[in-house]
PDB file of N, CA and C in Angstrom:
ATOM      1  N   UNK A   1     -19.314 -10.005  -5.404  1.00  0.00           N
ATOM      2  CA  UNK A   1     -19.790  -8.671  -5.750  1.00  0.00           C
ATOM      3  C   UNK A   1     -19.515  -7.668  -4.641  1.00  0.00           C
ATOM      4  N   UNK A   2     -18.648  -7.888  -4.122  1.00  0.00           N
ATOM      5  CA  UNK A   2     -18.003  -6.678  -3.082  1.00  0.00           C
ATOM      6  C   UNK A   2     -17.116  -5.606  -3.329  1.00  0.00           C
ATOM      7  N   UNK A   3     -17.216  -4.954  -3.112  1.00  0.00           N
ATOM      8  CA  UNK A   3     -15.903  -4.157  -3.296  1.00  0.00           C
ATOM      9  C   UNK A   3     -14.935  -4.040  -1.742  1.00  0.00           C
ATOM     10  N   UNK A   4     -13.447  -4.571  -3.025  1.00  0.00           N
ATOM     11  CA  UNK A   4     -12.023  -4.246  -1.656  1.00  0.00           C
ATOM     12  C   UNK A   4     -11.686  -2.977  -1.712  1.00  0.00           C
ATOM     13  N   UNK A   5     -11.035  -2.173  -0.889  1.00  0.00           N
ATOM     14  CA  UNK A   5     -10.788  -0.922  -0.077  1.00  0.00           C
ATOM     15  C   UNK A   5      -8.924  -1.936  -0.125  1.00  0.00           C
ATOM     16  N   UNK A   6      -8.037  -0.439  -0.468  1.00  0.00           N
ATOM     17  CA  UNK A   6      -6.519  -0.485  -0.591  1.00  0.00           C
ATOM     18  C   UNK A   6      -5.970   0.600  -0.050  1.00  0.00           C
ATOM     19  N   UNK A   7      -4.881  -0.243   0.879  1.00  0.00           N
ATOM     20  CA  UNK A   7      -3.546   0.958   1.415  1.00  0.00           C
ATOM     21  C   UNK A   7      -2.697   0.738   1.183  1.00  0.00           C
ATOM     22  N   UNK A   8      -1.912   1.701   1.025  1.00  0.00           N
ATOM     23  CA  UNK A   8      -0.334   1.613   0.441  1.00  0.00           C
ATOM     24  C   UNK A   8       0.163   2.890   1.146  1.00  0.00           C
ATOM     25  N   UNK A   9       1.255   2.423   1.992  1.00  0.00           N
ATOM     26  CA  UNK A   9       2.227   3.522   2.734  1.00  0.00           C
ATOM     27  C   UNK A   9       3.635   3.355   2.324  1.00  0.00           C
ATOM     28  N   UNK A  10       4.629   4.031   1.739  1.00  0.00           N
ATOM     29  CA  UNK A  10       5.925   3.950   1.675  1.00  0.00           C
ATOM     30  C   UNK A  10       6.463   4.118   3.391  1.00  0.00           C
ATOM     31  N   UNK A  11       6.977   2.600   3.728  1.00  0.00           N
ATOM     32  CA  UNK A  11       7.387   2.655   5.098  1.00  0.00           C
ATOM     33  C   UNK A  11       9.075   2.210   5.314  1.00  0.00           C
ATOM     34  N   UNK A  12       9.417   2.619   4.027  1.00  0.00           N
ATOM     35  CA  UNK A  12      11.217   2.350   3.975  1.00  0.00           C
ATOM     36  C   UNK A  12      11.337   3.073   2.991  1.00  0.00           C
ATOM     37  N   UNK A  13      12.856   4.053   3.042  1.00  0.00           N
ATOM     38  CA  UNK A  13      13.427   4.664   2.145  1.00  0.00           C
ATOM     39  C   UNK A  13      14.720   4.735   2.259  1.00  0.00           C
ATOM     40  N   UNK A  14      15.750   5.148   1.489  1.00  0.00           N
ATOM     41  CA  UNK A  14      16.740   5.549   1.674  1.00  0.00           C
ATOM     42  C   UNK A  14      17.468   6.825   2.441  1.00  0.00           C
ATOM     43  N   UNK A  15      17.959   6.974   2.666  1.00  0.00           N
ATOM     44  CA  UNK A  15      18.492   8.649   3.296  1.00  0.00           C
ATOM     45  C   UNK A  15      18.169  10.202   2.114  1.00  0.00           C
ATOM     46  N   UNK A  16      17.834  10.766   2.171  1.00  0.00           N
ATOM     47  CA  UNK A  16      17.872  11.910   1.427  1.00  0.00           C
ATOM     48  C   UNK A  16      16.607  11.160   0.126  1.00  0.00           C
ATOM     49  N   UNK A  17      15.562  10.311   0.432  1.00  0.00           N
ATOM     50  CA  UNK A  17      15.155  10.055  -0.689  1.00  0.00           C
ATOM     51  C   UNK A  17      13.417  10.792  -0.627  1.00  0.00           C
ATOM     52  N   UNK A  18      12.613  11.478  -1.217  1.00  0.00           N
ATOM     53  CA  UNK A  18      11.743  11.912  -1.262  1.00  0.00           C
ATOM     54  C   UNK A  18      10.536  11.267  -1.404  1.00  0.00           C
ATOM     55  N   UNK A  19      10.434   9.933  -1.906  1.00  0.00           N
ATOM     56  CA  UNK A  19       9.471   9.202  -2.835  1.00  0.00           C
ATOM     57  C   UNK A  19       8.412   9.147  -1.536  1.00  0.00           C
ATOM     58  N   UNK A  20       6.869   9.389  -2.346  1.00  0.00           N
ATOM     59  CA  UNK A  20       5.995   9.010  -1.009  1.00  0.00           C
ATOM     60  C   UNK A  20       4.669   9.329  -2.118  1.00  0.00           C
ATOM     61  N   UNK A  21       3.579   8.715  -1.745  1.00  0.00           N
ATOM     62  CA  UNK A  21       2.689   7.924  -2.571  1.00  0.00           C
ATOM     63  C   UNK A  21       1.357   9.243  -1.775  1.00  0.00           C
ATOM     64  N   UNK A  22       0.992   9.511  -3.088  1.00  0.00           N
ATOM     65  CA  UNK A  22      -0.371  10.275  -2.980  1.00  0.00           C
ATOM     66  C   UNK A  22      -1.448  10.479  -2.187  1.00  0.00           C
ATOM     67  N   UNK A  23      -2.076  11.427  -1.988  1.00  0.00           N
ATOM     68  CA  UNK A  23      -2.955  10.983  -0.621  1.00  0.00           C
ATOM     69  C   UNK A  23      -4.616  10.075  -1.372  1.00  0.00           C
ATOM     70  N   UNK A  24      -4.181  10.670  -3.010  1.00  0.00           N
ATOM     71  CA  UNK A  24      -5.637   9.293  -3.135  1.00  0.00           C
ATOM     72  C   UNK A  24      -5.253   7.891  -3.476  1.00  0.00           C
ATOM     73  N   UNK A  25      -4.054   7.615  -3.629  1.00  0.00           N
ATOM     74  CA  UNK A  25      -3.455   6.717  -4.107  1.00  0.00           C
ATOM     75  C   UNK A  25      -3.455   5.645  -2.761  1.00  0.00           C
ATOM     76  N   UNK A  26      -3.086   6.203  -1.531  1.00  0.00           N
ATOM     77  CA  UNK A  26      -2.719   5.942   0.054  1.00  0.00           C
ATOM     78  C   UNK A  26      -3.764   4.990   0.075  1.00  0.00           C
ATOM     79  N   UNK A  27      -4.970   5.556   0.075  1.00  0.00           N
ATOM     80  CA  UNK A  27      -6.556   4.842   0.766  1.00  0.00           C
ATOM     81  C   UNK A  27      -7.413   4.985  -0.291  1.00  0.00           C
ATOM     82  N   UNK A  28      -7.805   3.867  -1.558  1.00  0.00           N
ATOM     83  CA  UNK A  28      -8.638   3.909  -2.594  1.00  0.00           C
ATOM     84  C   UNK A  28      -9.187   2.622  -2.787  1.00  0.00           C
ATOM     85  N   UNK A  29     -10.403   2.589  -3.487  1.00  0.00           N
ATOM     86  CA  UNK A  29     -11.472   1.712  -3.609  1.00  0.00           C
ATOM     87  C   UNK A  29     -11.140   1.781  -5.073  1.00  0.00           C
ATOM     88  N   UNK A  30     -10.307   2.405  -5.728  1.00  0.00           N
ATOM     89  CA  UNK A  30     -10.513   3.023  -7.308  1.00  0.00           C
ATOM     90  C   UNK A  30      -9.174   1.696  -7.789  1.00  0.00           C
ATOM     91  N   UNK A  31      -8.165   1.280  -7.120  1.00  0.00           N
ATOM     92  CA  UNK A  31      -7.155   0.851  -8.195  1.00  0.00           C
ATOM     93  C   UNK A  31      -6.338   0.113  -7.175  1.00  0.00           C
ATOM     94  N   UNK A  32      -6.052  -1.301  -7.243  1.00  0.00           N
ATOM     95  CA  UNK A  32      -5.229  -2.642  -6.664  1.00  0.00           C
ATOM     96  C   UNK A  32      -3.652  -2.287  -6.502  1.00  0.00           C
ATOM     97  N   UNK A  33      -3.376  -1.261  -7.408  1.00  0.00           N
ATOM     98  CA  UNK A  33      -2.169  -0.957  -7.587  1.00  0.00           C
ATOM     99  C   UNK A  33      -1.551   0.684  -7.387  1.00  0.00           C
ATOM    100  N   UNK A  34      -0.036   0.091  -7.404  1.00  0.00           N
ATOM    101  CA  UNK A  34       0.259   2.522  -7.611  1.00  0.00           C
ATOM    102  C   UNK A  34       1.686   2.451  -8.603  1.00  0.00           C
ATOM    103  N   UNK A  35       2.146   3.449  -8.356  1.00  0.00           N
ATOM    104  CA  UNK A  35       3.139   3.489  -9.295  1.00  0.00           C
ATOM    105  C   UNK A  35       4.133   4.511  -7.803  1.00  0.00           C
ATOM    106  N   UNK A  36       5.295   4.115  -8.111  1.00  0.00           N
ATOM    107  CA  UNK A  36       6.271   4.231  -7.040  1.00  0.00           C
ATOM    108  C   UNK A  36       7.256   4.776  -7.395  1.00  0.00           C
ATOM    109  N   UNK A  37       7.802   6.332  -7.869  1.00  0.00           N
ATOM    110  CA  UNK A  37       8.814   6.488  -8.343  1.00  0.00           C
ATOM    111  C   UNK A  37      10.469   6.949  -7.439  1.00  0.00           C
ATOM    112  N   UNK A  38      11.379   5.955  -7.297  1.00  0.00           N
ATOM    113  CA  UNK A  38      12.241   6.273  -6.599  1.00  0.00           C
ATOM    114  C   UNK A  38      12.680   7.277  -7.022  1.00  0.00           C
ATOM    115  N   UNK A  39      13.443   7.945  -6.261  1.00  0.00           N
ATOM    116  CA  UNK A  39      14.731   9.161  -6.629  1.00  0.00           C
ATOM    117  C   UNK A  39      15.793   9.120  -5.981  1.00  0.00           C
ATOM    118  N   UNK A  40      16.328   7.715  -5.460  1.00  0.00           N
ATOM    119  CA  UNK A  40      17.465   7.401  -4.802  1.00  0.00           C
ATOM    120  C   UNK A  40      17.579   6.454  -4.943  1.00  0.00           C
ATOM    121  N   UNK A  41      19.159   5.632  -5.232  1.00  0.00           N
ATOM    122  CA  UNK A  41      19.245   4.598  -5.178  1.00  0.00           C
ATOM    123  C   UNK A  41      19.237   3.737  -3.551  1.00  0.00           C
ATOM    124  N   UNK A  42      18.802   2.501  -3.365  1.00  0.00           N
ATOM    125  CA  UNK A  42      19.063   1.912  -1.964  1.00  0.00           C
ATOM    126  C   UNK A  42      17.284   1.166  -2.055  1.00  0.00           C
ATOM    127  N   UNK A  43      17.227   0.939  -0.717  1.00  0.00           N
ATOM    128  CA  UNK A  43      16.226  -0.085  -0.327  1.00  0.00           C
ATOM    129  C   UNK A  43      15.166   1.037  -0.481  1.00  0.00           C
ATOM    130  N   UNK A  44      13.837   0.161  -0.531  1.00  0.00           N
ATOM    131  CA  UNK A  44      12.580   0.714  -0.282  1.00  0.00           C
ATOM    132  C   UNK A  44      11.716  -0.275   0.356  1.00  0.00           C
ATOM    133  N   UNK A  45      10.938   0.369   1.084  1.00  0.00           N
ATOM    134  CA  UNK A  45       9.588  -0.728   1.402  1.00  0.00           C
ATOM    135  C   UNK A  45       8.041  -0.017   0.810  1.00  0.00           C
ATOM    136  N   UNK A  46       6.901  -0.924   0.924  1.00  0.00           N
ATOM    137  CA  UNK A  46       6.367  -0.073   0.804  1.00  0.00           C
ATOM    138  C   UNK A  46       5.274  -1.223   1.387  1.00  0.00           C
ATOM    139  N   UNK A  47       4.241  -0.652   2.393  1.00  0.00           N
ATOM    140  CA  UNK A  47       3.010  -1.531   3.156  1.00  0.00           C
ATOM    141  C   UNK A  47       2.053  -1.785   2.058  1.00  0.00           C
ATOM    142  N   UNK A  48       1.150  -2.844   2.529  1.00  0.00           N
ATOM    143  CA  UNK A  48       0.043  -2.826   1.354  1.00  0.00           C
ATOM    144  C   UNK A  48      -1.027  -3.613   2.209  1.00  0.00           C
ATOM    145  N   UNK A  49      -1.821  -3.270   2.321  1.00  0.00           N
ATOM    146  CA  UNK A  49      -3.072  -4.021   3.053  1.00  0.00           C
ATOM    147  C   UNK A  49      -4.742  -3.908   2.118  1.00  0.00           C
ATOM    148  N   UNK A  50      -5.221  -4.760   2.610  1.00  0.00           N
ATOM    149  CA  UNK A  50      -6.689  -4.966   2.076  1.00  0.00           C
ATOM    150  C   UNK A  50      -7.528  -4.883   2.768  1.00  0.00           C
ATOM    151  N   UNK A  51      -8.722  -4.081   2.507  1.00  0.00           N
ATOM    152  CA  UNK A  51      -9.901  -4.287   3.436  1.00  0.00           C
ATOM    153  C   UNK A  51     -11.007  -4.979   2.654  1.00  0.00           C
ATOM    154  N   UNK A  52     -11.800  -6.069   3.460  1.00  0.00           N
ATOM    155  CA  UNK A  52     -13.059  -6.687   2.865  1.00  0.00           C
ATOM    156  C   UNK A  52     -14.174  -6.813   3.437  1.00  0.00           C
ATOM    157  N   UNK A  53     -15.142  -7.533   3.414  1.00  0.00           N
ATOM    158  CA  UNK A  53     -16.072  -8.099   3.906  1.00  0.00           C
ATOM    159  C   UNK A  53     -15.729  -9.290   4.746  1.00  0.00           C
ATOM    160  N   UNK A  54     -15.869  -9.370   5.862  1.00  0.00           N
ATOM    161  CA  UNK A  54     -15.608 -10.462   7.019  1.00  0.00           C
ATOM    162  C   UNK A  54     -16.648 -11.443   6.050  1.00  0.00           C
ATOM    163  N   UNK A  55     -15.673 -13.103   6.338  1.00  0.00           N
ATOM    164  CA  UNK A  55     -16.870 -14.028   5.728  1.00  0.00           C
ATOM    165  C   UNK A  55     -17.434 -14.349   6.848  1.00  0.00           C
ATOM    166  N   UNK A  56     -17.448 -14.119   8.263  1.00  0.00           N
ATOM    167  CA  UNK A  56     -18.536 -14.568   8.910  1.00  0.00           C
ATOM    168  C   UNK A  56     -19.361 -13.389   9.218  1.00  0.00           C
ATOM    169  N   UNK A  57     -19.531 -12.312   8.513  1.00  0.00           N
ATOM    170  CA  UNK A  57     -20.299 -11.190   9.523  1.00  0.00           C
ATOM    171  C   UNK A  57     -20.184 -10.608   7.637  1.00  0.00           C
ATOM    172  N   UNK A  58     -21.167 -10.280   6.857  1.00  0.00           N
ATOM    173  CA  UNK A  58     -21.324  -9.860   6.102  1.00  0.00           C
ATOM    174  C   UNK A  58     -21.399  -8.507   5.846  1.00  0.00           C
ATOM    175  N   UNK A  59     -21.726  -8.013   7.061  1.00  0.00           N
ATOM    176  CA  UNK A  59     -22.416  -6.456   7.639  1.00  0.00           C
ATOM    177  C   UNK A  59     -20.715  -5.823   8.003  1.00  0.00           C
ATOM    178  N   UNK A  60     -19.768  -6.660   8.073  1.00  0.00           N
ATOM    179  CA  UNK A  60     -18.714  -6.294   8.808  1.00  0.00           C
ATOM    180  C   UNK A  60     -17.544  -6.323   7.988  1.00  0.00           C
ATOM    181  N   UNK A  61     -16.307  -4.797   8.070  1.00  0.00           N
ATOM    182  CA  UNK A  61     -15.314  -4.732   7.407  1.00  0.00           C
ATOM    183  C   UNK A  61     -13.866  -5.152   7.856  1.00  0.00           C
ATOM    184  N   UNK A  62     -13.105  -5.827   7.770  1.00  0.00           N
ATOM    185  CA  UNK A  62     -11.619  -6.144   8.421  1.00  0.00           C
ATOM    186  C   UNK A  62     -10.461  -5.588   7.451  1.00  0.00           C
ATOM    187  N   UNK A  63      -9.238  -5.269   8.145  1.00  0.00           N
ATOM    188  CA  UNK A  63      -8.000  -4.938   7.454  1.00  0.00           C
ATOM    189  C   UNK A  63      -7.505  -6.355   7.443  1.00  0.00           C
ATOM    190  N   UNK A  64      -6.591  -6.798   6.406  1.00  0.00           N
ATOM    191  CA  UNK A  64      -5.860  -7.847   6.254  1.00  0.00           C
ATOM    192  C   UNK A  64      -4.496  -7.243   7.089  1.00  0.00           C
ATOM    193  N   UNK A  65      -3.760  -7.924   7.088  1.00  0.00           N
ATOM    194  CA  UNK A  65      -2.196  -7.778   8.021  1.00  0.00           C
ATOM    195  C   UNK A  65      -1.797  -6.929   6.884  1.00  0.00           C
ATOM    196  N   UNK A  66      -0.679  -5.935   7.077  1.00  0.00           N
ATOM    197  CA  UNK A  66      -0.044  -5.460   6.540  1.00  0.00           C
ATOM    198  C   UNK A  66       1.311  -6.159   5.991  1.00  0.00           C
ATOM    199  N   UNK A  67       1.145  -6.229   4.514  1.00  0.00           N
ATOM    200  CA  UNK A  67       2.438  -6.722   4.136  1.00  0.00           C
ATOM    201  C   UNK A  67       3.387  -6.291   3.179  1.00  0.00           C
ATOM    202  N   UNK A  68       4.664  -6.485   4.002  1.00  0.00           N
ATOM    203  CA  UNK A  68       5.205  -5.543   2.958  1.00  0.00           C
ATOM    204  C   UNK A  68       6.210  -5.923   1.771  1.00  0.00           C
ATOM    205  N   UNK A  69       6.270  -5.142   0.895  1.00  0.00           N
ATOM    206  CA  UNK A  69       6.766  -4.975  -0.451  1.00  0.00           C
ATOM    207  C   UNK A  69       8.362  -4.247  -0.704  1.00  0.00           C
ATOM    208  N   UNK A  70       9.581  -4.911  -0.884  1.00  0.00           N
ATOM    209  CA  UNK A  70      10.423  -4.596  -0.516  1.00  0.00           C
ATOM    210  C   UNK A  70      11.489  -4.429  -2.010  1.00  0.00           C
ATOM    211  N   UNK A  71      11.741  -3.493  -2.312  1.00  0.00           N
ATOM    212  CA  UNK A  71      12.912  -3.329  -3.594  1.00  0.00           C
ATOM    213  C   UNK A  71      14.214  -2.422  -3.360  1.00  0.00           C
ATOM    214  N   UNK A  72      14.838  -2.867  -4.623  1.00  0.00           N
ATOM    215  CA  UNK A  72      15.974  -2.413  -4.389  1.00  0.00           C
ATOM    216  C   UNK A  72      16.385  -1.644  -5.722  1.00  0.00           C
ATOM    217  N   UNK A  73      16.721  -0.133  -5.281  1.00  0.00           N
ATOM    218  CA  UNK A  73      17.228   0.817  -6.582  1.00  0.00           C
ATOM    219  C   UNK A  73      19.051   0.713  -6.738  1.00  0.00           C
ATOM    220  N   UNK A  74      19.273   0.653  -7.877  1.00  0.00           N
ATOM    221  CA  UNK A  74      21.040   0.320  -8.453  1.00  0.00           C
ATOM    222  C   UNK A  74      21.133   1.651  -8.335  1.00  0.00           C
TER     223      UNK A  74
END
């Protein structure tokens, strides 16, 4: 019965590519997920981390490692 806390940073793009993720979308308690729309073809990354409840300290919040999410536009 906790609630997780979500980040999502676009931390790879292509050259000349615009795509970059909302500022409520960035840091939300509201939704696990985002929607990512490229406008260039080439690589993307994009970070994703979790925050929870420490299981030894109940009172206490931790970030998980940042990991990242990596695609590719044709």
């Amino acid at each position: 019965n906790q609630t997780f806390f979500y980040r999502f940073v676009v931390s790879g793009r292509p050259a000349g590519a615009t795509t970059w993720i909302s500022e409520p979308q960035q840091s939300t308690d509201q939704i696990s997920a985002i929607k990512v729309l490229p406008d260039q073809p080439g690589n993307y990354e994009v970070l994703c981390q979790v925050q929870g409840v420490k299981t030894d300290d109940p009172n206490t919040y931790a970030w998980s490692a940042q990991v990242p999410v990596q695609f590719t536009v044709k």
